[in-house]
Each structure stands twice: as C-alpha cells, then as structure tokens.
PDB file of N, CA and C in Angstrom:
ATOM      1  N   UNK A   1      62.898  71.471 100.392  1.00  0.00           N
ATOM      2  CA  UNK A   1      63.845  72.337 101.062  1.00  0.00           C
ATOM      3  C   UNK A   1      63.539  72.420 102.556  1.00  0.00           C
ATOM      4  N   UNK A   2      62.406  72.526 103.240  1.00  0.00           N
ATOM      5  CA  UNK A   2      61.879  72.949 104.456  1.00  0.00           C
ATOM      6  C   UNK A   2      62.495  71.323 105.208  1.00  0.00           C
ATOM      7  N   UNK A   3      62.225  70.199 104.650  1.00  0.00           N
ATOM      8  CA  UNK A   3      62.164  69.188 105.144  1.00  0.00           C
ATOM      9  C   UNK A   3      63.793  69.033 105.883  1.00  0.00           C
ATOM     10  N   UNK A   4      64.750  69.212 104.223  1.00  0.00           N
ATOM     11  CA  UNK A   4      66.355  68.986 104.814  1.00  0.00           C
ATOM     12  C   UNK A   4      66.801  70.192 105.871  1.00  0.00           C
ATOM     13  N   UNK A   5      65.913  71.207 106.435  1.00  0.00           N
ATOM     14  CA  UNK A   5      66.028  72.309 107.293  1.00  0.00           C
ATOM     15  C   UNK A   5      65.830  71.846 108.511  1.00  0.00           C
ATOM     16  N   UNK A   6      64.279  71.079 108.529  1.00  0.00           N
ATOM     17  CA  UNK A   6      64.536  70.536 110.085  1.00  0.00           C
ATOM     18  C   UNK A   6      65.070  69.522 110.117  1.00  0.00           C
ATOM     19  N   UNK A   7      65.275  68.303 109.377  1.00  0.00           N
ATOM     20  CA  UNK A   7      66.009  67.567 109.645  1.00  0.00           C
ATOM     21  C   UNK A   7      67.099  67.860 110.087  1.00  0.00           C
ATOM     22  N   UNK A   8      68.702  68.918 109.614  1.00  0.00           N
ATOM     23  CA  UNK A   8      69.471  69.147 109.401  1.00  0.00           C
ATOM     24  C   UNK A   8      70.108  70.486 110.131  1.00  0.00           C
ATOM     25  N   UNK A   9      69.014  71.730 110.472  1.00  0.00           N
ATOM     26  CA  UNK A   9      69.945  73.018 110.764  1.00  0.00           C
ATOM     27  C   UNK A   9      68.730  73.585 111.974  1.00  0.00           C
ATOM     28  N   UNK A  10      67.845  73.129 111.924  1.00  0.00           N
ATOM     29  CA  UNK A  10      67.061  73.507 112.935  1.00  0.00           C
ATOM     30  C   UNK A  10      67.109  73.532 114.276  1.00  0.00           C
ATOM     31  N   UNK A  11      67.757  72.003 114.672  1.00  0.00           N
ATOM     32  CA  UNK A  11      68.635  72.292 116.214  1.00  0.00           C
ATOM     33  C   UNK A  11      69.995  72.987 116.295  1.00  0.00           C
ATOM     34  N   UNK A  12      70.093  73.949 115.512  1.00  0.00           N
ATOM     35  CA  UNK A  12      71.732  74.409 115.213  1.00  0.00           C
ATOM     36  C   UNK A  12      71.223  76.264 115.967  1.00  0.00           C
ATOM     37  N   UNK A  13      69.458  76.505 115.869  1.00  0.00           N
ATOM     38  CA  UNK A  13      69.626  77.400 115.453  1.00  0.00           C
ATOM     39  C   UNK A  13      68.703  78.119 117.596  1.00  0.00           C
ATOM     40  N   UNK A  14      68.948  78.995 117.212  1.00  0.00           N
ATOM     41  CA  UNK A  14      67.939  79.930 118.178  1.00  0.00           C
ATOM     42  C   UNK A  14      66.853  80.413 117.979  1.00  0.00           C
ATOM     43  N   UNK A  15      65.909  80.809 118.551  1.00  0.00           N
ATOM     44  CA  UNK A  15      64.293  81.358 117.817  1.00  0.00           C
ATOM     45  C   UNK A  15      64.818  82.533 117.303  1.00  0.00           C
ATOM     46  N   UNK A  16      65.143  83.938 117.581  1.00  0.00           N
ATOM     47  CA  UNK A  16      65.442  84.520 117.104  1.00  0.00           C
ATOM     48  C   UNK A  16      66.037  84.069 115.536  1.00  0.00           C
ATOM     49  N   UNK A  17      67.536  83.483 115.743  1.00  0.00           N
ATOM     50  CA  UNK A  17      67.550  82.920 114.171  1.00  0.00           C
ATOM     51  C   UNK A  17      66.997  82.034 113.433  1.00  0.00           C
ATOM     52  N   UNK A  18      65.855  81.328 113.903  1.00  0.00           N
ATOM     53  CA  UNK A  18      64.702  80.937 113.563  1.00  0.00           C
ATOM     54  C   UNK A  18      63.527  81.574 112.545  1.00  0.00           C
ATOM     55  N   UNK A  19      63.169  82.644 113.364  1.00  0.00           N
ATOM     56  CA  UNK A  19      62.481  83.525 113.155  1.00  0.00           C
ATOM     57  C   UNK A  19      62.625  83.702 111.701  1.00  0.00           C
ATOM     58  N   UNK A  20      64.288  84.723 112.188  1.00  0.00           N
ATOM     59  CA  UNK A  20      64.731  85.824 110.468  1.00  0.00           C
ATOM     60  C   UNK A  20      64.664  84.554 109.604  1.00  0.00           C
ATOM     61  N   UNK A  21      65.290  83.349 109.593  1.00  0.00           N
ATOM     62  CA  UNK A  21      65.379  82.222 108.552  1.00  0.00           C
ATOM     63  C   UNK A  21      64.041  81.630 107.962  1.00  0.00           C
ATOM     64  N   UNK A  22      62.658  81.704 108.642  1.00  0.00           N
ATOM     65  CA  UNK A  22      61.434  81.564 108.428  1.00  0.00           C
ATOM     66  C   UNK A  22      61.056  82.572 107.245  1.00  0.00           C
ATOM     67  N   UNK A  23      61.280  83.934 107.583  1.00  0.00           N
ATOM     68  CA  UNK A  23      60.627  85.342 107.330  1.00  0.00           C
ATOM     69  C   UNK A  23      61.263  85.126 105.945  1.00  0.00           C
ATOM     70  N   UNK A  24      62.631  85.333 105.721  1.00  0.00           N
ATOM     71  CA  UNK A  24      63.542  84.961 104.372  1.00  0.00           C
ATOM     72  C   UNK A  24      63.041  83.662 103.566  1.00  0.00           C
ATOM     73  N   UNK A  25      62.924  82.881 103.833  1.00  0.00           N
ATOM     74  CA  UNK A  25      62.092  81.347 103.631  1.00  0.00           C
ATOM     75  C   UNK A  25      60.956  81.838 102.866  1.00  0.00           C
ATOM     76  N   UNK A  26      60.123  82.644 103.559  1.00  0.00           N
ATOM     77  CA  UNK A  26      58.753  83.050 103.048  1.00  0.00           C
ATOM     78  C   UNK A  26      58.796  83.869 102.286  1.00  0.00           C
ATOM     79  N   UNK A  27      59.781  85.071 101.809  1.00  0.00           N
ATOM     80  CA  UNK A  27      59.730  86.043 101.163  1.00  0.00           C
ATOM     81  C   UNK A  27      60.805  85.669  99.732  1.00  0.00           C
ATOM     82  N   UNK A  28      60.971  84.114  99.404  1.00  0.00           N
ATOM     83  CA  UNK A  28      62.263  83.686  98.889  1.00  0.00           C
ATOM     84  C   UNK A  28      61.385  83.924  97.196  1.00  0.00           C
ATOM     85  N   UNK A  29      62.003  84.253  96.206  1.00  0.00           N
ATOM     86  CA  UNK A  29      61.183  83.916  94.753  1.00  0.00           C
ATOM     87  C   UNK A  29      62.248  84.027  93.980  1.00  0.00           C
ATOM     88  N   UNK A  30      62.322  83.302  93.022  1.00  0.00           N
ATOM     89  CA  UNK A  30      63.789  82.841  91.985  1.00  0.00           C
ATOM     90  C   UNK A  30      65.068  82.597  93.194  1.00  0.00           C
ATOM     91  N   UNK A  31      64.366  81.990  93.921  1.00  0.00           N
ATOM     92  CA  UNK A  31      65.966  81.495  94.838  1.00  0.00           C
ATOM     93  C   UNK A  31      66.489  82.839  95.861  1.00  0.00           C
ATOM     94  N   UNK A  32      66.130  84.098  95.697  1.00  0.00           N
ATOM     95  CA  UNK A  32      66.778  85.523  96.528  1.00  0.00           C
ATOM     96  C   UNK A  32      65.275  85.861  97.204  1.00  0.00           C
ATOM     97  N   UNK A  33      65.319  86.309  98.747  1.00  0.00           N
ATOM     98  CA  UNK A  33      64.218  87.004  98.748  1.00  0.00           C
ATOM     99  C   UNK A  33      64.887  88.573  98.759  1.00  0.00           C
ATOM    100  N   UNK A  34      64.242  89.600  99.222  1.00  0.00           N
ATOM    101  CA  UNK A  34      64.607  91.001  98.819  1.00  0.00           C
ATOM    102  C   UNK A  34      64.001  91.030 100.405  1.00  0.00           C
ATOM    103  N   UNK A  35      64.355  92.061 101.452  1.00  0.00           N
ATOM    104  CA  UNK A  35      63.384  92.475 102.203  1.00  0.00           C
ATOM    105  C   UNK A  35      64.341  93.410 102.976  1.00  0.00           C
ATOM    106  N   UNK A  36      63.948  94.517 103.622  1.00  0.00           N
ATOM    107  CA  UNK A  36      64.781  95.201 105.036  1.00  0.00           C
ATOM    108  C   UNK A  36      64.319  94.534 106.053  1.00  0.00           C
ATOM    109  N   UNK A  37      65.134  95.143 107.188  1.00  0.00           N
ATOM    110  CA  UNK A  37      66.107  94.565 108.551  1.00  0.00           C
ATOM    111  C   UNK A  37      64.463  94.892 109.438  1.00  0.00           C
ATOM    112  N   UNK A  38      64.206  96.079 109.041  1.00  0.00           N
ATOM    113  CA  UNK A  38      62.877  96.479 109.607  1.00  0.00           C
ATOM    114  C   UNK A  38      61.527  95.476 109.555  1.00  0.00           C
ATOM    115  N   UNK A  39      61.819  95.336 108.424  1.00  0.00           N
ATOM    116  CA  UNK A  39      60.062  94.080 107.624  1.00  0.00           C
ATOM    117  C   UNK A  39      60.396  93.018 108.209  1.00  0.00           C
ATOM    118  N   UNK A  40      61.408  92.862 108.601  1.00  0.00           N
ATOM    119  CA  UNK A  40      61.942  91.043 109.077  1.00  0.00           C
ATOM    120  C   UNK A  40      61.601  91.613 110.694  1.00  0.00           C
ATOM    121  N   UNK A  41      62.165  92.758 111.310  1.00  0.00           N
ATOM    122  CA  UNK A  41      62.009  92.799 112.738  1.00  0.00           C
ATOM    123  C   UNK A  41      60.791  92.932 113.374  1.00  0.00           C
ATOM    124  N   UNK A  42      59.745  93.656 112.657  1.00  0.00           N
ATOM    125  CA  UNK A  42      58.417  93.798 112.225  1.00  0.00           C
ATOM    126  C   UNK A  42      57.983  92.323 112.804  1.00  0.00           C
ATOM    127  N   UNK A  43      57.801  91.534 111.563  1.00  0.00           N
ATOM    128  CA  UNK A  43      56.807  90.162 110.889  1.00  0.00           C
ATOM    129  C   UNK A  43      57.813  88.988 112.047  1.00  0.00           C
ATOM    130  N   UNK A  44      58.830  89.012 112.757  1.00  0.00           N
ATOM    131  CA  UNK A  44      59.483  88.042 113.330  1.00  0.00           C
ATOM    132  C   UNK A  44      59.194  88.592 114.914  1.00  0.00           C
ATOM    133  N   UNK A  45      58.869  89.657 114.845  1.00  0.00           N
ATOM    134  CA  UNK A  45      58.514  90.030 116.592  1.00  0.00           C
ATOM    135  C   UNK A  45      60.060  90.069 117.496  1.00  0.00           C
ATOM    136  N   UNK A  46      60.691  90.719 116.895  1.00  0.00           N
ATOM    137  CA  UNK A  46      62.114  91.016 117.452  1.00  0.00           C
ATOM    138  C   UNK A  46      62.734  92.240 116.984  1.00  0.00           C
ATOM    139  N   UNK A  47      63.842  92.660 117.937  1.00  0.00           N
ATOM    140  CA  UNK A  47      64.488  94.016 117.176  1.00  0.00           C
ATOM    141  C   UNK A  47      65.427  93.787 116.332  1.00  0.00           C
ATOM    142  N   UNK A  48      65.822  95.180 115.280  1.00  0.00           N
ATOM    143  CA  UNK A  48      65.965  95.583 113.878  1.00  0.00           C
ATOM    144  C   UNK A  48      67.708  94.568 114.692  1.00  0.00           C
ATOM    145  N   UNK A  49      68.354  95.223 115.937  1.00  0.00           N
ATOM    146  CA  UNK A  49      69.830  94.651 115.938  1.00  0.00           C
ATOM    147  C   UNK A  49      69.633  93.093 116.397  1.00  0.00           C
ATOM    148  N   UNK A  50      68.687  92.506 117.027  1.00  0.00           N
ATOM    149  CA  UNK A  50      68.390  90.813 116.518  1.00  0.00           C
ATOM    150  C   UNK A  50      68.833  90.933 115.433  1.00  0.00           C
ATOM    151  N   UNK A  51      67.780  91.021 114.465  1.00  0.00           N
ATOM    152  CA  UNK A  51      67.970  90.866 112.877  1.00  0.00           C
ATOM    153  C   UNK A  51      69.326  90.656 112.855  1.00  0.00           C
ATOM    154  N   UNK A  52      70.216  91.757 113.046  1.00  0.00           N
ATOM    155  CA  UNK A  52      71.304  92.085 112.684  1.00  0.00           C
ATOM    156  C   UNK A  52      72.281  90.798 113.152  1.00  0.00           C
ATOM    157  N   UNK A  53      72.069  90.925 114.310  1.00  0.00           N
ATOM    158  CA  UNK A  53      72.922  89.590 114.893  1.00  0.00           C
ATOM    159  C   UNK A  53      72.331  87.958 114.293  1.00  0.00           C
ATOM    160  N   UNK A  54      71.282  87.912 114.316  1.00  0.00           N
ATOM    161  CA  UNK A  54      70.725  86.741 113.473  1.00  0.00           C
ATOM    162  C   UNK A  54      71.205  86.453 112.107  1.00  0.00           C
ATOM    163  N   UNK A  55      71.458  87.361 111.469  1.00  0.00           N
ATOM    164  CA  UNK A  55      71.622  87.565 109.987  1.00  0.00           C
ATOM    165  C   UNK A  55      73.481  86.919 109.728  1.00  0.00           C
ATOM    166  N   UNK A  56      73.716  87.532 110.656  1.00  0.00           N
ATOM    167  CA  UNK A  56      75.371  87.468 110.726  1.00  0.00           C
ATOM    168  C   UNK A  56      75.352  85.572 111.379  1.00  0.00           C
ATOM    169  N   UNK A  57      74.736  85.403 112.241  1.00  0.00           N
ATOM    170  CA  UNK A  57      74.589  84.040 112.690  1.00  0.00           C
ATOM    171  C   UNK A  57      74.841  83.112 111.320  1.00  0.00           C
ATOM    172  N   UNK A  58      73.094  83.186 110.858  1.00  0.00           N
ATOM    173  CA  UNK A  58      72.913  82.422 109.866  1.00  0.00           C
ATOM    174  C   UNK A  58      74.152  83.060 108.663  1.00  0.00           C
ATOM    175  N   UNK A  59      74.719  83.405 108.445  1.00  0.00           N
ATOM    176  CA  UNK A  59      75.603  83.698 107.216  1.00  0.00           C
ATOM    177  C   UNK A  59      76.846  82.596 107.712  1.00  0.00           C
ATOM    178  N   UNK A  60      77.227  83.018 109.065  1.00  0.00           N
ATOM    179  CA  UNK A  60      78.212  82.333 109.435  1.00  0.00           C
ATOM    180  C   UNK A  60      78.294  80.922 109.087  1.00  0.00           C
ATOM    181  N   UNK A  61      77.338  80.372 109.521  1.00  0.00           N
ATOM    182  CA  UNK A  61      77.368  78.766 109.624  1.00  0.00           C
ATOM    183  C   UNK A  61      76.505  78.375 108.153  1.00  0.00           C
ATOM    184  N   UNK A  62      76.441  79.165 107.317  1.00  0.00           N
ATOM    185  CA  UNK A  62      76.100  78.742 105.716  1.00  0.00           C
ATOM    186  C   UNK A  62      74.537  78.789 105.330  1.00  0.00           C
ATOM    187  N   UNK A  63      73.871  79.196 106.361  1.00  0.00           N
ATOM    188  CA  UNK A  63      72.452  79.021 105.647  1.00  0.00           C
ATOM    189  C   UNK A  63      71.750  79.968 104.956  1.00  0.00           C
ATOM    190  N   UNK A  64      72.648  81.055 105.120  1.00  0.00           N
ATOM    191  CA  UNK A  64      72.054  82.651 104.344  1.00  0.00           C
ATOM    192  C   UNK A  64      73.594  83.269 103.784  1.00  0.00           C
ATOM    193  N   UNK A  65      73.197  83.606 102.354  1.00  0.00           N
ATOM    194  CA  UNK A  65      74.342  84.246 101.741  1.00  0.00           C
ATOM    195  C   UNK A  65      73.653  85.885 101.419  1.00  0.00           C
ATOM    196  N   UNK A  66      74.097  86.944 102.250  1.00  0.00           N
ATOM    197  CA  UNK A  66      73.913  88.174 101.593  1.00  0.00           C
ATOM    198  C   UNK A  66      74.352  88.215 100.525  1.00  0.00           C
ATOM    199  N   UNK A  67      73.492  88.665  99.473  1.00  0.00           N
ATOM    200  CA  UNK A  67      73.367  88.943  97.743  1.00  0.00           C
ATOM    201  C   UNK A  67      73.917  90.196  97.430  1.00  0.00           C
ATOM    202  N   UNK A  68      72.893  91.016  98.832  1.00  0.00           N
ATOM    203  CA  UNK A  68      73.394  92.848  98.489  1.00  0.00           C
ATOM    204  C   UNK A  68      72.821  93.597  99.614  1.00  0.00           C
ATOM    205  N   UNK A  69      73.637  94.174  99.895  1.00  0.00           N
ATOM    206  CA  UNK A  69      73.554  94.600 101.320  1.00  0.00           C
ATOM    207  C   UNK A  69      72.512  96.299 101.013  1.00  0.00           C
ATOM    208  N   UNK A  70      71.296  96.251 101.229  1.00  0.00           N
ATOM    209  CA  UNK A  70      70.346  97.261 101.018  1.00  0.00           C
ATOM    210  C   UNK A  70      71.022  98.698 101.846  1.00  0.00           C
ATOM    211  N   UNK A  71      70.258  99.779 101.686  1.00  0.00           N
ATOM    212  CA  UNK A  71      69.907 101.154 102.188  1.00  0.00           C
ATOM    213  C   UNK A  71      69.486 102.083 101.799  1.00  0.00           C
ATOM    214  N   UNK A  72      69.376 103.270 102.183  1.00  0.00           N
ATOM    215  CA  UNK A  72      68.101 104.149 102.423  1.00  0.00           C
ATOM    216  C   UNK A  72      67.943 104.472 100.389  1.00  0.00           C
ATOM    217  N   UNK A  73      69.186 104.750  99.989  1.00  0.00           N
ATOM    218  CA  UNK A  73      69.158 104.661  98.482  1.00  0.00           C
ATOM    219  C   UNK A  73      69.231 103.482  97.424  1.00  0.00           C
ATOM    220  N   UNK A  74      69.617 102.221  97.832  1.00  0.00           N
ATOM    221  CA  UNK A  74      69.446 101.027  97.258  1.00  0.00           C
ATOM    222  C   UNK A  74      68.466 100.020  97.225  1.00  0.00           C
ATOM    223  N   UNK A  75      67.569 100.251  98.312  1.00  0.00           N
ATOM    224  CA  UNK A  75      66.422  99.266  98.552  1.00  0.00           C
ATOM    225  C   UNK A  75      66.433  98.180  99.333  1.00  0.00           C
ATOM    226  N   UNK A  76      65.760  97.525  99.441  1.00  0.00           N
ATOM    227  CA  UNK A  76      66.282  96.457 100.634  1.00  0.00           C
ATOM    228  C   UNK A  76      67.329  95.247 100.168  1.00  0.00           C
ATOM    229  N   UNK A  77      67.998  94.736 101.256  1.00  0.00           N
ATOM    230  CA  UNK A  77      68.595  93.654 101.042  1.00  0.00           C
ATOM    231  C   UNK A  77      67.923  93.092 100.373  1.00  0.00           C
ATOM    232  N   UNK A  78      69.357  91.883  99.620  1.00  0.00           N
ATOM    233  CA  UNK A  78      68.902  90.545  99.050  1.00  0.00           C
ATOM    234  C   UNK A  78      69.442  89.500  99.679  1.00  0.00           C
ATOM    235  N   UNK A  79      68.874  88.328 100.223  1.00  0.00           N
ATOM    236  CA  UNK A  79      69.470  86.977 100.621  1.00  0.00           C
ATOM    237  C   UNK A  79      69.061  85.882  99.844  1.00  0.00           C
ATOM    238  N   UNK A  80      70.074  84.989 100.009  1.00  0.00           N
ATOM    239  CA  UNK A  80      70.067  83.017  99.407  1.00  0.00           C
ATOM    240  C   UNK A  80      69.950  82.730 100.186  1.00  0.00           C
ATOM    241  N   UNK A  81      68.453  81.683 100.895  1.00  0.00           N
ATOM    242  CA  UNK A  81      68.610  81.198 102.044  1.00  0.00           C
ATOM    243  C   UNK A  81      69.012  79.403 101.229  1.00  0.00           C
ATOM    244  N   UNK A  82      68.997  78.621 102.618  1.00  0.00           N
ATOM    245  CA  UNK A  82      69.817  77.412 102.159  1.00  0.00           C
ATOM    246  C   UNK A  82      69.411  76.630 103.132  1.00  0.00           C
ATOM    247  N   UNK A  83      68.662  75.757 103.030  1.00  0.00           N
ATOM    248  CA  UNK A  83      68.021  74.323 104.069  1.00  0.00           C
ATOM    249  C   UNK A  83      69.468  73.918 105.157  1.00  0.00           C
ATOM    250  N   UNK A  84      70.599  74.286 104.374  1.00  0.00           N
ATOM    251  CA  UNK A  84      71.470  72.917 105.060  1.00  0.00           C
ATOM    252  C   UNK A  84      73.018  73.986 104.656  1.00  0.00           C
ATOM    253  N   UNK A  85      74.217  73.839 105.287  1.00  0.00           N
ATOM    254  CA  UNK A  85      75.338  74.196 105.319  1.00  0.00           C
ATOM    255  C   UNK A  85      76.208  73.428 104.048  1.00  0.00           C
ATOM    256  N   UNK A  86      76.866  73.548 103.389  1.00  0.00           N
ATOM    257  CA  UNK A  86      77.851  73.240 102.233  1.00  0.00           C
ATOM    258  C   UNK A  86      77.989  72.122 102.870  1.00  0.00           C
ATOM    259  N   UNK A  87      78.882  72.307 103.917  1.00  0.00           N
ATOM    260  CA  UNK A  87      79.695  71.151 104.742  1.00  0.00           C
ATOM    261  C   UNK A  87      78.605  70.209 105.275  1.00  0.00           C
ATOM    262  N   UNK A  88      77.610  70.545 105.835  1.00  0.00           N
ATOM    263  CA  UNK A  88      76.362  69.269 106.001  1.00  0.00           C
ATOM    264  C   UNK A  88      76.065  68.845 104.664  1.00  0.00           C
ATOM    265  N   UNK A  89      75.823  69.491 103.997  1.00  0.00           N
ATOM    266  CA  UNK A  89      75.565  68.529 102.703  1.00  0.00           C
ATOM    267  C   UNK A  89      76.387  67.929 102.212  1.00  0.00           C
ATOM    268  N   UNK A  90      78.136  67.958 101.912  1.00  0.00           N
ATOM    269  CA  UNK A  90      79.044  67.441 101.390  1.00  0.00           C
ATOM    270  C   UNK A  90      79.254  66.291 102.432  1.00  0.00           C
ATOM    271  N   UNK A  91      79.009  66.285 103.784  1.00  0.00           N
ATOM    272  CA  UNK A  91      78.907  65.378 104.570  1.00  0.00           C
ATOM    273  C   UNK A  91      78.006  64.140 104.642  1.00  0.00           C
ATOM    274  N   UNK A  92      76.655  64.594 104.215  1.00  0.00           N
ATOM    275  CA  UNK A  92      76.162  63.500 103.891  1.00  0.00           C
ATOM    276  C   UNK A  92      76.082  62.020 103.287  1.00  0.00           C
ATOM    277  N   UNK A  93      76.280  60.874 103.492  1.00  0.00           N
ATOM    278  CA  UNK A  93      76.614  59.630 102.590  1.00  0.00           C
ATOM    279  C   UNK A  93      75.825  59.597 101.324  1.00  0.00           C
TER     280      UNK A  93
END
C-alpha cells in the first residue's frame, strides 16, 4: 500500500496533507483507523483547522473516505485511507 502512495498520490499532496495521511496510515487496523482532529493535530505538528482542511483535501481527491464523523458524545472519527484515487487506479494499464 505505502509503495502505490508514493509512487502515485504523494506529489499530489502538501505536508500538511501529508502529515494527516501518514498519522491515519499509522493508526489504520481492519482497513478504518478511529482517531480525533486533536490526536492527528497533536502527533502531525499542525492545527486542529489544518486537520480540518487536510481532511476535506484528502477526501476530495479519493484518498480518505470519512466512515463517521466523531464528537464529544460519539468518539472519535473513523477513516478509509487509500494509497491511490479510484480514477488513478482505474487508469492504470
């Protein structure tokens, strides 16, 4: 997975959305990781509205699917992260 990432979405991205896509990467188990906006802004060395804008980045262009959008009574988010975009992969020969 890491490999078709840099090959494929890594010059697509910014450090900031770098970062959150690393942090999610690392926290990933059965395919979803679970984490808040905070633990990612924390462990990535950026603020909670980075996150926010990062998050929305990577969703946009396919590499993170919000699962479930966390809060103060639900627990933290869930994300699908994804090496590569639908359309980069269906593109591929």
């Amino acid at each position: 997975m890491l490999n078709a990432f840099v090959d494929f979405s890594l010059r697509e991205l910014t450090r900031p959305d770098l970062s959150v896509w690393m942090v999610l990467y690392r926290d990933t188990r059965n395919g979803v990781a679970k984490t808040g906006q905070t633990d990612i802004a924390k462990r990535a060395g950026i603020s909670e509205r980075t996150v926010r804008r990062s998050i929305k980045r990577l969703s946009d262009i396919g590499l993170l699917l919000v699962v479930h959008r966390g809060g103060i009574r639900s627990g933290p988010s869930s994300y699908r992260v994804f090496p590569m975009s639908q359309a980069r992969f269906e593109s591929l020969p």
